[in-house]
PDB file of N, CA and C in Angstrom:
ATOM      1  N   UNK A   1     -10.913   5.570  27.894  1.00  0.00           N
ATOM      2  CA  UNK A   1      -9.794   5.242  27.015  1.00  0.00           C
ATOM      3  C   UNK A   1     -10.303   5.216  25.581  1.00  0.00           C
ATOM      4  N   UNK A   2      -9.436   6.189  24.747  1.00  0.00           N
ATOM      5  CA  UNK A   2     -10.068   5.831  23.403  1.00  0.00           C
ATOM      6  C   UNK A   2      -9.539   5.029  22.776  1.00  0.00           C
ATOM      7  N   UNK A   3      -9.646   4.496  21.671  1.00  0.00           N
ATOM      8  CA  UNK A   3      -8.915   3.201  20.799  1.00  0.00           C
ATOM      9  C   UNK A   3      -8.692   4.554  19.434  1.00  0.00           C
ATOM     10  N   UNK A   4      -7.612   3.931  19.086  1.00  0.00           N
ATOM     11  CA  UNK A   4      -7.393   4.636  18.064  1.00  0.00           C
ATOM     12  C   UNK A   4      -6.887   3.914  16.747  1.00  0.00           C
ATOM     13  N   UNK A   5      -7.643   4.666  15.684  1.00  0.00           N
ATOM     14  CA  UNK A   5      -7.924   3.446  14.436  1.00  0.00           C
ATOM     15  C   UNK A   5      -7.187   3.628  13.206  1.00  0.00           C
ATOM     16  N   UNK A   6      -6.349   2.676  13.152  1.00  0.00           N
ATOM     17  CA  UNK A   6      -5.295   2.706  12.132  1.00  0.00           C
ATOM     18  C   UNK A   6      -5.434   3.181  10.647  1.00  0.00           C
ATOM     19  N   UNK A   7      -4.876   3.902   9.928  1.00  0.00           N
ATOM     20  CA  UNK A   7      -4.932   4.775   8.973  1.00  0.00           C
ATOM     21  C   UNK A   7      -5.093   3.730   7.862  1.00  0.00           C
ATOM     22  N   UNK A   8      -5.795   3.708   7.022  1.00  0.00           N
ATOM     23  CA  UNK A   8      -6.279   2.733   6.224  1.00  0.00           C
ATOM     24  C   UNK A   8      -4.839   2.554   5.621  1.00  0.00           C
ATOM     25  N   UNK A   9      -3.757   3.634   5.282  1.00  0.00           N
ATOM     26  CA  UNK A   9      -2.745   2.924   4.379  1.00  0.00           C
ATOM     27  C   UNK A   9      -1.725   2.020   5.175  1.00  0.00           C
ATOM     28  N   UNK A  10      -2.140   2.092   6.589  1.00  0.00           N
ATOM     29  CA  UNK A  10      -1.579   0.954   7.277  1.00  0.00           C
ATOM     30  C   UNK A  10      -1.863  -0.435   7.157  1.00  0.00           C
ATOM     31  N   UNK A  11      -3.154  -0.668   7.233  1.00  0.00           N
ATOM     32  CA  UNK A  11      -3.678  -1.744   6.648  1.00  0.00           C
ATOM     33  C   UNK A  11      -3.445  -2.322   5.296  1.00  0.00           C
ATOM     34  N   UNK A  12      -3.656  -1.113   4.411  1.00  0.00           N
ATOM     35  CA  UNK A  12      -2.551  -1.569   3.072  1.00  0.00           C
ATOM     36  C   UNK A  12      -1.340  -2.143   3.077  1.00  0.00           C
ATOM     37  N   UNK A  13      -0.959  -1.160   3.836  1.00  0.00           N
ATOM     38  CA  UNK A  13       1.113  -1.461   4.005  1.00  0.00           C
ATOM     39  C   UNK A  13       1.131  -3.262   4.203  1.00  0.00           C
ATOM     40  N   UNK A  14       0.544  -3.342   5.679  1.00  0.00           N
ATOM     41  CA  UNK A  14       0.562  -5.064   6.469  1.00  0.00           C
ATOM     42  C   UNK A  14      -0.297  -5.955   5.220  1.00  0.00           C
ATOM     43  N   UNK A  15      -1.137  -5.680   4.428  1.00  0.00           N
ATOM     44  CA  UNK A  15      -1.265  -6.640   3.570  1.00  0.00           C
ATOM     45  C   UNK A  15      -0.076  -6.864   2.589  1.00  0.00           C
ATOM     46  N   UNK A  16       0.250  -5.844   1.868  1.00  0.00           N
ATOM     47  CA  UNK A  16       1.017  -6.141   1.060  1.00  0.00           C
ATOM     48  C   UNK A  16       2.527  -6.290   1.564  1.00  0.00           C
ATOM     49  N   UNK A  17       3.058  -6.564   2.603  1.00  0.00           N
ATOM     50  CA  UNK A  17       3.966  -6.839   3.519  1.00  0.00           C
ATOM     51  C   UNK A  17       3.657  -8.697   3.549  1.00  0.00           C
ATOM     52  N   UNK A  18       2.611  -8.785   3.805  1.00  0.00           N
ATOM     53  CA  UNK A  18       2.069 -10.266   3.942  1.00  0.00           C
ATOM     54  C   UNK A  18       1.803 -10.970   2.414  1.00  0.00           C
ATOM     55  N   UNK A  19       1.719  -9.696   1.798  1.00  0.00           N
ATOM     56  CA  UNK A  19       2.037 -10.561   0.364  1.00  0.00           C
ATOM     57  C   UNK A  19       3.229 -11.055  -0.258  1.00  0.00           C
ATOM     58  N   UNK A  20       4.029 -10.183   0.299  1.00  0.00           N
ATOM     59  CA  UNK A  20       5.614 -10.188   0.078  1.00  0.00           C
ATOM     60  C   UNK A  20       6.008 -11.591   0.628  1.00  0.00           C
ATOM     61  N   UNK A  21       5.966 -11.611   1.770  1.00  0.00           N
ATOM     62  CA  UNK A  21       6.193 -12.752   2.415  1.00  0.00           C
ATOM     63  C   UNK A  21       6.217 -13.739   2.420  1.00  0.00           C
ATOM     64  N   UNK A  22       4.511 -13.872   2.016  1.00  0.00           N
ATOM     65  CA  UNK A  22       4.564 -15.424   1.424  1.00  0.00           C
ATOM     66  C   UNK A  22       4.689 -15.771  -0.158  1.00  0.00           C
ATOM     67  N   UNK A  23       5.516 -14.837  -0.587  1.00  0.00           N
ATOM     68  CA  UNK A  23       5.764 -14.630  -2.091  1.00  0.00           C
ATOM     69  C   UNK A  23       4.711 -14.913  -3.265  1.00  0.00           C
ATOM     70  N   UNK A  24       3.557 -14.060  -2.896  1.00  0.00           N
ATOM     71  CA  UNK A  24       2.737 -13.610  -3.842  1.00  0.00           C
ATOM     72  C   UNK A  24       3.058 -12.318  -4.804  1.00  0.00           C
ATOM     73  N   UNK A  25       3.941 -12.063  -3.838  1.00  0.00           N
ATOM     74  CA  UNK A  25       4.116 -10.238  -5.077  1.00  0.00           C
ATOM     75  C   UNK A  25       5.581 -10.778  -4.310  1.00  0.00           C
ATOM     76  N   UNK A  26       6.480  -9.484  -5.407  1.00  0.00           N
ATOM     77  CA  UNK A  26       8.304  -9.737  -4.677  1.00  0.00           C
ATOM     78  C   UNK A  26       8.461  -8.146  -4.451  1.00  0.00           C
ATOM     79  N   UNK A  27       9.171  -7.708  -3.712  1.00  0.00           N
ATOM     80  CA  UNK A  27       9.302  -6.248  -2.831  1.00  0.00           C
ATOM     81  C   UNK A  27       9.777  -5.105  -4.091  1.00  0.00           C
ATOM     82  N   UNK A  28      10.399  -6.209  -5.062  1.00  0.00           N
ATOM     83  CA  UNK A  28      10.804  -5.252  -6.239  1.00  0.00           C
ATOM     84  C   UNK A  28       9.944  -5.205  -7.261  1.00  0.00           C
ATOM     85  N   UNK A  29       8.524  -5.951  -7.466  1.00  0.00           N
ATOM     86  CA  UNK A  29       7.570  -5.628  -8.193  1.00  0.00           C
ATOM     87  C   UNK A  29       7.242  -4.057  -8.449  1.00  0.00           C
ATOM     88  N   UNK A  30       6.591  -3.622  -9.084  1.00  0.00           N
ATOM     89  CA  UNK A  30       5.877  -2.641  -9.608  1.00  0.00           C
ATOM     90  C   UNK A  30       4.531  -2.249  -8.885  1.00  0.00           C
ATOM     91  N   UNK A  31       4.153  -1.441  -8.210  1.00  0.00           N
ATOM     92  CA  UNK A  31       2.744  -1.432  -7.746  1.00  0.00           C
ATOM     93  C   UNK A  31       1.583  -2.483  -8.646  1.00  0.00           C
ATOM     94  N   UNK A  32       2.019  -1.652  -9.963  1.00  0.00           N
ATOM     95  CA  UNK A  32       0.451  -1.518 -10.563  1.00  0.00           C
ATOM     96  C   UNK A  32       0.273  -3.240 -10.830  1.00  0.00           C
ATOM     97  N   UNK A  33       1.368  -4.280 -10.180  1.00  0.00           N
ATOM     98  CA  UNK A  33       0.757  -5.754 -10.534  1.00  0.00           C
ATOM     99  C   UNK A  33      -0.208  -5.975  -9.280  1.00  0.00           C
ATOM    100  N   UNK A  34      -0.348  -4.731  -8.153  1.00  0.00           N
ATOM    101  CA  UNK A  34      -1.170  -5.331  -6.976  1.00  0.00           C
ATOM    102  C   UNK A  34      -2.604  -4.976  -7.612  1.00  0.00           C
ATOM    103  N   UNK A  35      -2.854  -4.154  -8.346  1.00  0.00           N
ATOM    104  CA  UNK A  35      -4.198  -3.831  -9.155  1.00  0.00           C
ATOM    105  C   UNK A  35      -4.519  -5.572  -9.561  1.00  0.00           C
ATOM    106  N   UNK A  36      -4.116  -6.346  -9.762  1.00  0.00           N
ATOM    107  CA  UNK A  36      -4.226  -7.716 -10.455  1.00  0.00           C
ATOM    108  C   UNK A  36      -5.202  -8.666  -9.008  1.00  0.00           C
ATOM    109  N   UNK A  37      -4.129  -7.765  -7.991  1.00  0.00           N
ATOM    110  CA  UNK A  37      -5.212  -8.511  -6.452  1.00  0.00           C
ATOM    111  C   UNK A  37      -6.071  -8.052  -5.845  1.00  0.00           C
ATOM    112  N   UNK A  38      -6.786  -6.790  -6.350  1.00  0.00           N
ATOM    113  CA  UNK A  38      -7.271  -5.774  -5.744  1.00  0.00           C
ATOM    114  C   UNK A  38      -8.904  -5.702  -6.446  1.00  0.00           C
ATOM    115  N   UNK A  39      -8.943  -6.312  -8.101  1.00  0.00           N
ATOM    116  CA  UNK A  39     -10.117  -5.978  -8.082  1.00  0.00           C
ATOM    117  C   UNK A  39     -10.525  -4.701  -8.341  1.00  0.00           C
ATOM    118  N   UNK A  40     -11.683  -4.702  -7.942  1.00  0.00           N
ATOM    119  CA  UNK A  40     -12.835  -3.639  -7.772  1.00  0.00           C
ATOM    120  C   UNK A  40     -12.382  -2.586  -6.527  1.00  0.00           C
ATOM    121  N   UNK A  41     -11.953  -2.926  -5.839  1.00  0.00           N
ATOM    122  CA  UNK A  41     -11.264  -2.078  -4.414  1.00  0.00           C
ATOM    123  C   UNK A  41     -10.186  -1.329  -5.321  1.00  0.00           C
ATOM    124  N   UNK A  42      -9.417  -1.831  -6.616  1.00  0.00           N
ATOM    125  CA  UNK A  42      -8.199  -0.631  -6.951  1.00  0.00           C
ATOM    126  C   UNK A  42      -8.367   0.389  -7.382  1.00  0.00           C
ATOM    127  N   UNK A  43      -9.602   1.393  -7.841  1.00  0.00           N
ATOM    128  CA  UNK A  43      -9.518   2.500  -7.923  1.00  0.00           C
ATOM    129  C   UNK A  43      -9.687   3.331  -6.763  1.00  0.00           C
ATOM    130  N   UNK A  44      -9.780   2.522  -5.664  1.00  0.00           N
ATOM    131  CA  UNK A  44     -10.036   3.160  -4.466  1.00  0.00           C
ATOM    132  C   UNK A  44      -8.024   3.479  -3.656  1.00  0.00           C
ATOM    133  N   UNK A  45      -7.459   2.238  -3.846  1.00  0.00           N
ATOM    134  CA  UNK A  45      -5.939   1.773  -3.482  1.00  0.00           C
ATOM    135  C   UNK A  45      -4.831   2.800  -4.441  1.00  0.00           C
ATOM    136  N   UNK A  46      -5.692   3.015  -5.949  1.00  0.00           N
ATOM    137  CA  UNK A  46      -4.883   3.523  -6.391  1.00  0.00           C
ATOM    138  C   UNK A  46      -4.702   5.015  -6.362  1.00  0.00           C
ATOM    139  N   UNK A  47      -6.096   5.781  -5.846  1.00  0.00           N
ATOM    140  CA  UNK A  47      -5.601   7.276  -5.571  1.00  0.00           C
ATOM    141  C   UNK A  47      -5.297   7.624  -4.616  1.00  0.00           C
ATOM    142  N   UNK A  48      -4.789   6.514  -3.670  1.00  0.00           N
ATOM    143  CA  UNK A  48      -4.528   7.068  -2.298  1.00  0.00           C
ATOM    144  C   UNK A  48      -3.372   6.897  -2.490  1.00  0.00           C
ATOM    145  N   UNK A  49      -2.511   5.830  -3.379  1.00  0.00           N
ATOM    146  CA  UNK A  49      -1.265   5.837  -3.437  1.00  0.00           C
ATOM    147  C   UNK A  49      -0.835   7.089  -4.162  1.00  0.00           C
ATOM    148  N   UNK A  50      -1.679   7.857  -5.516  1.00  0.00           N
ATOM    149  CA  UNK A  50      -1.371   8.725  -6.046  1.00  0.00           C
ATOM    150  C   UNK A  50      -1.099  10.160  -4.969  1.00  0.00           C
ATOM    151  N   UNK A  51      -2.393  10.055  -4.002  1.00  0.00           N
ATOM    152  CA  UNK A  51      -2.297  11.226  -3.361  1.00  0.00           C
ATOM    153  C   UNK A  51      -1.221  11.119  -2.581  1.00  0.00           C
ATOM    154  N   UNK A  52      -0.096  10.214  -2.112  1.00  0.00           N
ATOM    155  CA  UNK A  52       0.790  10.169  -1.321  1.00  0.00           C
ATOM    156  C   UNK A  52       1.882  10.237  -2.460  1.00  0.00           C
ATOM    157  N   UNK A  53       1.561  10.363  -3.510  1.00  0.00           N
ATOM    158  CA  UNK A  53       2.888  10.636  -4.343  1.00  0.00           C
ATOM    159  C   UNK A  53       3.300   9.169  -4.751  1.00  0.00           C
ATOM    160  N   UNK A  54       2.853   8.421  -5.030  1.00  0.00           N
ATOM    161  CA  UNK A  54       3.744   6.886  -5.598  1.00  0.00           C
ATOM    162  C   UNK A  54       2.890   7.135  -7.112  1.00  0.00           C
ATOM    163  N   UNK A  55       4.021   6.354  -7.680  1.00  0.00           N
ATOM    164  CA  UNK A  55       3.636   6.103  -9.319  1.00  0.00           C
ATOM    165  C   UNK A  55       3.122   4.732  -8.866  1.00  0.00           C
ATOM    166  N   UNK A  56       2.358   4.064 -10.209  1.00  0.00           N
ATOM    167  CA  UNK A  56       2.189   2.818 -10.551  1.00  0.00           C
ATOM    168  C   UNK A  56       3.619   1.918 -10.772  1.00  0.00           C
ATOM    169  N   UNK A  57       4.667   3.059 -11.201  1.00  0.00           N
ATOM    170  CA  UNK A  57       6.026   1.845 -11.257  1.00  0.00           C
ATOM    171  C   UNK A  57       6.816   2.118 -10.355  1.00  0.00           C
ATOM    172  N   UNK A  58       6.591   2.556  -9.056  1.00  0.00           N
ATOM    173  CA  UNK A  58       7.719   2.305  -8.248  1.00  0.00           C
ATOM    174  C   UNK A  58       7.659   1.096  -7.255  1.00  0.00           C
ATOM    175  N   UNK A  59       8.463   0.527  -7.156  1.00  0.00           N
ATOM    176  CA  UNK A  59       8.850  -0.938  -6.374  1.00  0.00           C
ATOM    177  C   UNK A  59       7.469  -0.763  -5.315  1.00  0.00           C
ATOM    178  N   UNK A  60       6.883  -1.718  -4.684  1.00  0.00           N
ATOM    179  CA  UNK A  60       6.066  -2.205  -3.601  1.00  0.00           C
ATOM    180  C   UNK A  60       6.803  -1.847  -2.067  1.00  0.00           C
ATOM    181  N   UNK A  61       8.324  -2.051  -2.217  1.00  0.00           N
ATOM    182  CA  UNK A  61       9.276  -1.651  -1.204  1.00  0.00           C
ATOM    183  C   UNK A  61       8.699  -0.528  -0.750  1.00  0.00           C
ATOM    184  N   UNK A  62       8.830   0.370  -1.811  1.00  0.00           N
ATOM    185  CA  UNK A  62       8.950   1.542  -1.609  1.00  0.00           C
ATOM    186  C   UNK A  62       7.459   2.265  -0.637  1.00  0.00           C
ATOM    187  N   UNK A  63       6.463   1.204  -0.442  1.00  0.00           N
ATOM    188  CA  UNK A  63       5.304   1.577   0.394  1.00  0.00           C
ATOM    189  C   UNK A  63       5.697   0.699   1.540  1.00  0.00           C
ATOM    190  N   UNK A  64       6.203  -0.481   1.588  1.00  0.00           N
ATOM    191  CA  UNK A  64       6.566  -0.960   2.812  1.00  0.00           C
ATOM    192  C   UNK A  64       7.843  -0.114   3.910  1.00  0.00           C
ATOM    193  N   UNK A  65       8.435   0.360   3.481  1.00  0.00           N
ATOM    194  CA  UNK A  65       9.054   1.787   4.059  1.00  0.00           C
ATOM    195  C   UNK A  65       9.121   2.530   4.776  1.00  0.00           C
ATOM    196  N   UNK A  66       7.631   2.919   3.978  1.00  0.00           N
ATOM    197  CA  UNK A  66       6.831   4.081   4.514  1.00  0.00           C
ATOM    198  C   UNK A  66       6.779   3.416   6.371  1.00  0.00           C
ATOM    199  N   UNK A  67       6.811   4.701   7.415  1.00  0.00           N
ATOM    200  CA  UNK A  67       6.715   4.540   8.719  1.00  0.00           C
ATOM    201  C   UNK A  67       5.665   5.413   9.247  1.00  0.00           C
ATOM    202  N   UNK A  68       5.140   6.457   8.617  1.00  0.00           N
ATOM    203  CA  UNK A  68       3.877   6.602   8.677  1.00  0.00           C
ATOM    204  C   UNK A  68       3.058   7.494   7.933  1.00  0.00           C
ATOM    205  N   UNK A  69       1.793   7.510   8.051  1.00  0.00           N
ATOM    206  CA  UNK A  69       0.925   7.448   6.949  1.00  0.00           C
ATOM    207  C   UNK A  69       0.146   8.892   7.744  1.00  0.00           C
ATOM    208  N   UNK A  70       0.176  10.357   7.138  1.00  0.00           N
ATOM    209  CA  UNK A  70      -0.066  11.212   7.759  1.00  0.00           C
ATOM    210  C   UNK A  70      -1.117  11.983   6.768  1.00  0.00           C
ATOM    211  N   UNK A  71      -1.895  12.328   7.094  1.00  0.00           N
ATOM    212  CA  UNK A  71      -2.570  13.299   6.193  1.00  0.00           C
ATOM    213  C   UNK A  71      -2.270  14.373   6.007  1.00  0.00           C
ATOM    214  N   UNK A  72      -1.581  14.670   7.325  1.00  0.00           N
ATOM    215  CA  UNK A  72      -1.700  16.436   7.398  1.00  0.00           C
ATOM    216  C   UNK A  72       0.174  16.408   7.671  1.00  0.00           C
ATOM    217  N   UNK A  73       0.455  17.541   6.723  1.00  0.00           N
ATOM    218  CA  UNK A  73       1.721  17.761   7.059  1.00  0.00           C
ATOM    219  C   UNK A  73       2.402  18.929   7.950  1.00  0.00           C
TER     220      UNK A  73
END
């Protein structure tokens, strides 16, 4: 049986889902205020959001949404 290992922007998604939640960020924020929680890890967070096509100003929603996270189209 193999295990199969969740696409890192999944792990993104469920954090910032869990940020939402417990109202650290609000769903209509702006990405680029998660750079504020991210540190040293956001130039890593932020070209993966680029390579999937998100700006820095579109809502946080708009990655919680997302249903899946594909490389290959």
């Amino acid at each position: 049986m193999t295990k199969q290992v969740a696409h890192p922007m999944v792990k993104f998604q469920r954090k910032l889902a869990s940020l939402v939640e417990s109202k650290v960020l609000s769903s209509k924020d702006s990405i680029y205020k998660v750079a504020l929680l991210y540190g040293n890890e956001w130039a890593y967070w932020k070209k993966e959001l680029m390579d999937f096509g998100f700006s820095l100003q579109d809502p946080i929603e708009d990655i919680l949404i997302v249903e899946a996270w594909d490389d290959e189209e």
